[in-house]
C-alpha atoms as a PDB file:
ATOM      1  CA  UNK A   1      -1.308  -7.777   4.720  1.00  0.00           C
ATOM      2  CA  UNK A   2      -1.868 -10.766   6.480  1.00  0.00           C
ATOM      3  CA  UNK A   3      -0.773  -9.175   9.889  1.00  0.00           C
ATOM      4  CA  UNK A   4      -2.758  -6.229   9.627  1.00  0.00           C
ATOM      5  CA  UNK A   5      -5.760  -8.532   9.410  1.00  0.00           C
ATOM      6  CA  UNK A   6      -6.584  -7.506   5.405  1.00  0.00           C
ATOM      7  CA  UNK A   7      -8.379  -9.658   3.529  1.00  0.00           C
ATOM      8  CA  UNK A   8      -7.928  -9.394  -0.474  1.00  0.00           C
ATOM      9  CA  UNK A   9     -10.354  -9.901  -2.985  1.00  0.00           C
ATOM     10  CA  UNK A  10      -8.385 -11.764  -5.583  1.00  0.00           C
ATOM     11  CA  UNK A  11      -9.901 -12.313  -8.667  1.00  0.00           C
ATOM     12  CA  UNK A  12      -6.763 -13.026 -10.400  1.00  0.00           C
ATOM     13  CA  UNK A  13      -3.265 -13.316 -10.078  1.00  0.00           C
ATOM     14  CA  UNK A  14      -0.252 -13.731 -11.778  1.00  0.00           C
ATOM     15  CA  UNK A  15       3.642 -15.540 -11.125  1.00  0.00           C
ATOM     16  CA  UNK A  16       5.310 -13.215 -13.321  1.00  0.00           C
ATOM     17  CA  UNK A  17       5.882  -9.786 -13.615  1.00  0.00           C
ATOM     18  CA  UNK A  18       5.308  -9.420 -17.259  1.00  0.00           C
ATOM     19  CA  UNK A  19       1.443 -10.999 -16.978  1.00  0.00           C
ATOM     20  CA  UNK A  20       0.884  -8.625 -14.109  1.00  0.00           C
ATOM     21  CA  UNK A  21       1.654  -5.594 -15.874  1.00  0.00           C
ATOM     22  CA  UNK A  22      -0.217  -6.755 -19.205  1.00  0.00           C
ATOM     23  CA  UNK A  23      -3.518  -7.387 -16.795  1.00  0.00           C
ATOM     24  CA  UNK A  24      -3.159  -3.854 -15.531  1.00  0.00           C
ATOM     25  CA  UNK A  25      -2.578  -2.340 -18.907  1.00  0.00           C
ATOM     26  CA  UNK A  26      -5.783  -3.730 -19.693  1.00  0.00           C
ATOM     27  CA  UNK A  27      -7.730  -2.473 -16.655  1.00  0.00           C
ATOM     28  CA  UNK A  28      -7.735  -6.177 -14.678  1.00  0.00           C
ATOM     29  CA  UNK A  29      -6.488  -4.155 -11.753  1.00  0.00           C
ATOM     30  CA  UNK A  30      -3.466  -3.147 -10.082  1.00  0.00           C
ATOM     31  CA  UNK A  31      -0.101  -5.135  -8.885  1.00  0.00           C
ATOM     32  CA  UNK A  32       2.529  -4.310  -6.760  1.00  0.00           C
ATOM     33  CA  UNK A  33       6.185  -4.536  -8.111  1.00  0.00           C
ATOM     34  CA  UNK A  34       9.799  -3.004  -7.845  1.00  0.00           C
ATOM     35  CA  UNK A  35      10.916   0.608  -8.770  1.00  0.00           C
ATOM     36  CA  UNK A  36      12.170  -0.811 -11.747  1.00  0.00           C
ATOM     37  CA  UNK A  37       9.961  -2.923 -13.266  1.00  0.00           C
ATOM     38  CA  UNK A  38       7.107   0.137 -12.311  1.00  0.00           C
ATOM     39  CA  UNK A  39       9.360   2.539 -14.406  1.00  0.00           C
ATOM     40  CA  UNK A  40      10.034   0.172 -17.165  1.00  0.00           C
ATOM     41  CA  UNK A  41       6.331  -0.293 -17.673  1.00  0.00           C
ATOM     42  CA  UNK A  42       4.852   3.031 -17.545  1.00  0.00           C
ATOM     43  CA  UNK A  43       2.652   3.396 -20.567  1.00  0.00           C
ATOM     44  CA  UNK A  44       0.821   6.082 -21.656  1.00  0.00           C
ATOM     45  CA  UNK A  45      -2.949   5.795 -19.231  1.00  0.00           C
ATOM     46  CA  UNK A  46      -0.675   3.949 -16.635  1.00  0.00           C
ATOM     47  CA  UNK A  47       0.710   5.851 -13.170  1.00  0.00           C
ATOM     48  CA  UNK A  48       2.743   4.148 -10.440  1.00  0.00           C
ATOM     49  CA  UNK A  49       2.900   5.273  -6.412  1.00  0.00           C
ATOM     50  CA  UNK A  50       4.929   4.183  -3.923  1.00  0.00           C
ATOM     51  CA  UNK A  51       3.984   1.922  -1.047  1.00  0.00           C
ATOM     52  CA  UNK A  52       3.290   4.468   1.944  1.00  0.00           C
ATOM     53  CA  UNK A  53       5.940   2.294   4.008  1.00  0.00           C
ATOM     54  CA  UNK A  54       8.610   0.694   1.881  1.00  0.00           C
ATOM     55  CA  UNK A  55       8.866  -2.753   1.651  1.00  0.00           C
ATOM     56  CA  UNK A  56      12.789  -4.038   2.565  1.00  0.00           C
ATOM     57  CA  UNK A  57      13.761  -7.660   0.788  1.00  0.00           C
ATOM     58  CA  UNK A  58      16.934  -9.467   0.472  1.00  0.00           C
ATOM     59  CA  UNK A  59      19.534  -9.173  -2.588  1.00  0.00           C
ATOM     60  CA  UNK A  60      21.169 -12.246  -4.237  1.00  0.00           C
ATOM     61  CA  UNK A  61      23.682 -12.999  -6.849  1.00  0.00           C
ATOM     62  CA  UNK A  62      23.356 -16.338  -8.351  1.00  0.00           C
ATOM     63  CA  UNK A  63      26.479 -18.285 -10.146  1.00  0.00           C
ATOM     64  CA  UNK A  64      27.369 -21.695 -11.695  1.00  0.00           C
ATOM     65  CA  UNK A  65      28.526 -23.467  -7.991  1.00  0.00           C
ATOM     66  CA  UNK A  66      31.557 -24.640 -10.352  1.00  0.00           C
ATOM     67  CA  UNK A  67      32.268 -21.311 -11.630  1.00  0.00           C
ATOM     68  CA  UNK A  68      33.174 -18.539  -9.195  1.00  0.00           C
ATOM     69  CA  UNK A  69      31.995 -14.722 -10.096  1.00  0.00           C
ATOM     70  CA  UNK A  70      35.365 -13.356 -12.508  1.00  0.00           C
ATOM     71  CA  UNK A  71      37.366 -10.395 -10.640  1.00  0.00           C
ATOM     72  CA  UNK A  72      35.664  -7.673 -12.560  1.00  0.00           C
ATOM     73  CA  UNK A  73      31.894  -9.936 -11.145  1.00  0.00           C
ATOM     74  CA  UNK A  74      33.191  -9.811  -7.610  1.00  0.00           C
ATOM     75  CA  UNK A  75      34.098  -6.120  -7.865  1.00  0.00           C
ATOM     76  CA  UNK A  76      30.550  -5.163  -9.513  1.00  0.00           C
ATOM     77  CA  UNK A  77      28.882  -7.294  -6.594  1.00  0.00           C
ATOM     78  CA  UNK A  78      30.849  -5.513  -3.937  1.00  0.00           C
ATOM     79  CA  UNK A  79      30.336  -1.864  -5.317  1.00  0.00           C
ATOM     80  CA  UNK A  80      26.371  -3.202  -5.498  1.00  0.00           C
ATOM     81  CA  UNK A  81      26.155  -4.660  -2.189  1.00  0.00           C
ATOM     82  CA  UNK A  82      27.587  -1.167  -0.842  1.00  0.00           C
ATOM     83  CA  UNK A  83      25.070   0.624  -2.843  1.00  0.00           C
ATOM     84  CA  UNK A  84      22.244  -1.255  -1.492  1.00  0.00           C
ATOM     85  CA  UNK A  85      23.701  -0.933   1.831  1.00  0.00           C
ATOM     86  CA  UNK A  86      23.351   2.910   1.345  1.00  0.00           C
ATOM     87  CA  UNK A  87      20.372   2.407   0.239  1.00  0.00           C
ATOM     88  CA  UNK A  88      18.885   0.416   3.682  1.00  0.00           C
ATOM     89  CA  UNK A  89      20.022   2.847   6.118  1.00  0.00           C
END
């Protein structure tokens, strides 16, 4: 937004995706957020559109430094990490 010299008129915003989707529920305005969390909170009044030019971010898995992902973890994270790869290209 920044780059493309855009200046926003924020009146409000919010940290978390929850508050953001409760202020547009009640006609605050609109928010931008994942496929997912879009989907999960369609409500009846409520429509979601993608970004004209997708936005590309980095996936993490998080564990306990003292407790490595399990065998059946590290096999889900390398099935997911070819998925997203899929995904990218």
């Amino acid at each position: 937004v920044q780059a493309r010299g855009i200046v926003l008129d924020e009146v409000v915003s919010a940290r978390t995706f929850h508050i953001a989707t409760a202020l547009v529920r009640q006609g605050v305005g609109l928010t931008v957020v994942d496929n997912f969390t879009a989907q999960a909170s369609l409500a009846p009044g409520l429509s979601m559109r993608p970004l004209a030019n997708p936005l590309r971010f980095d996936v993490h898995a998080m564990y306990l430094h003292d407790r490595p992902p399990t065998a059946l973890a590290t096999t889900f994270l390398k099935a997911l990490a070819r998925k997203v790869e899929a995904i990218s290209s």
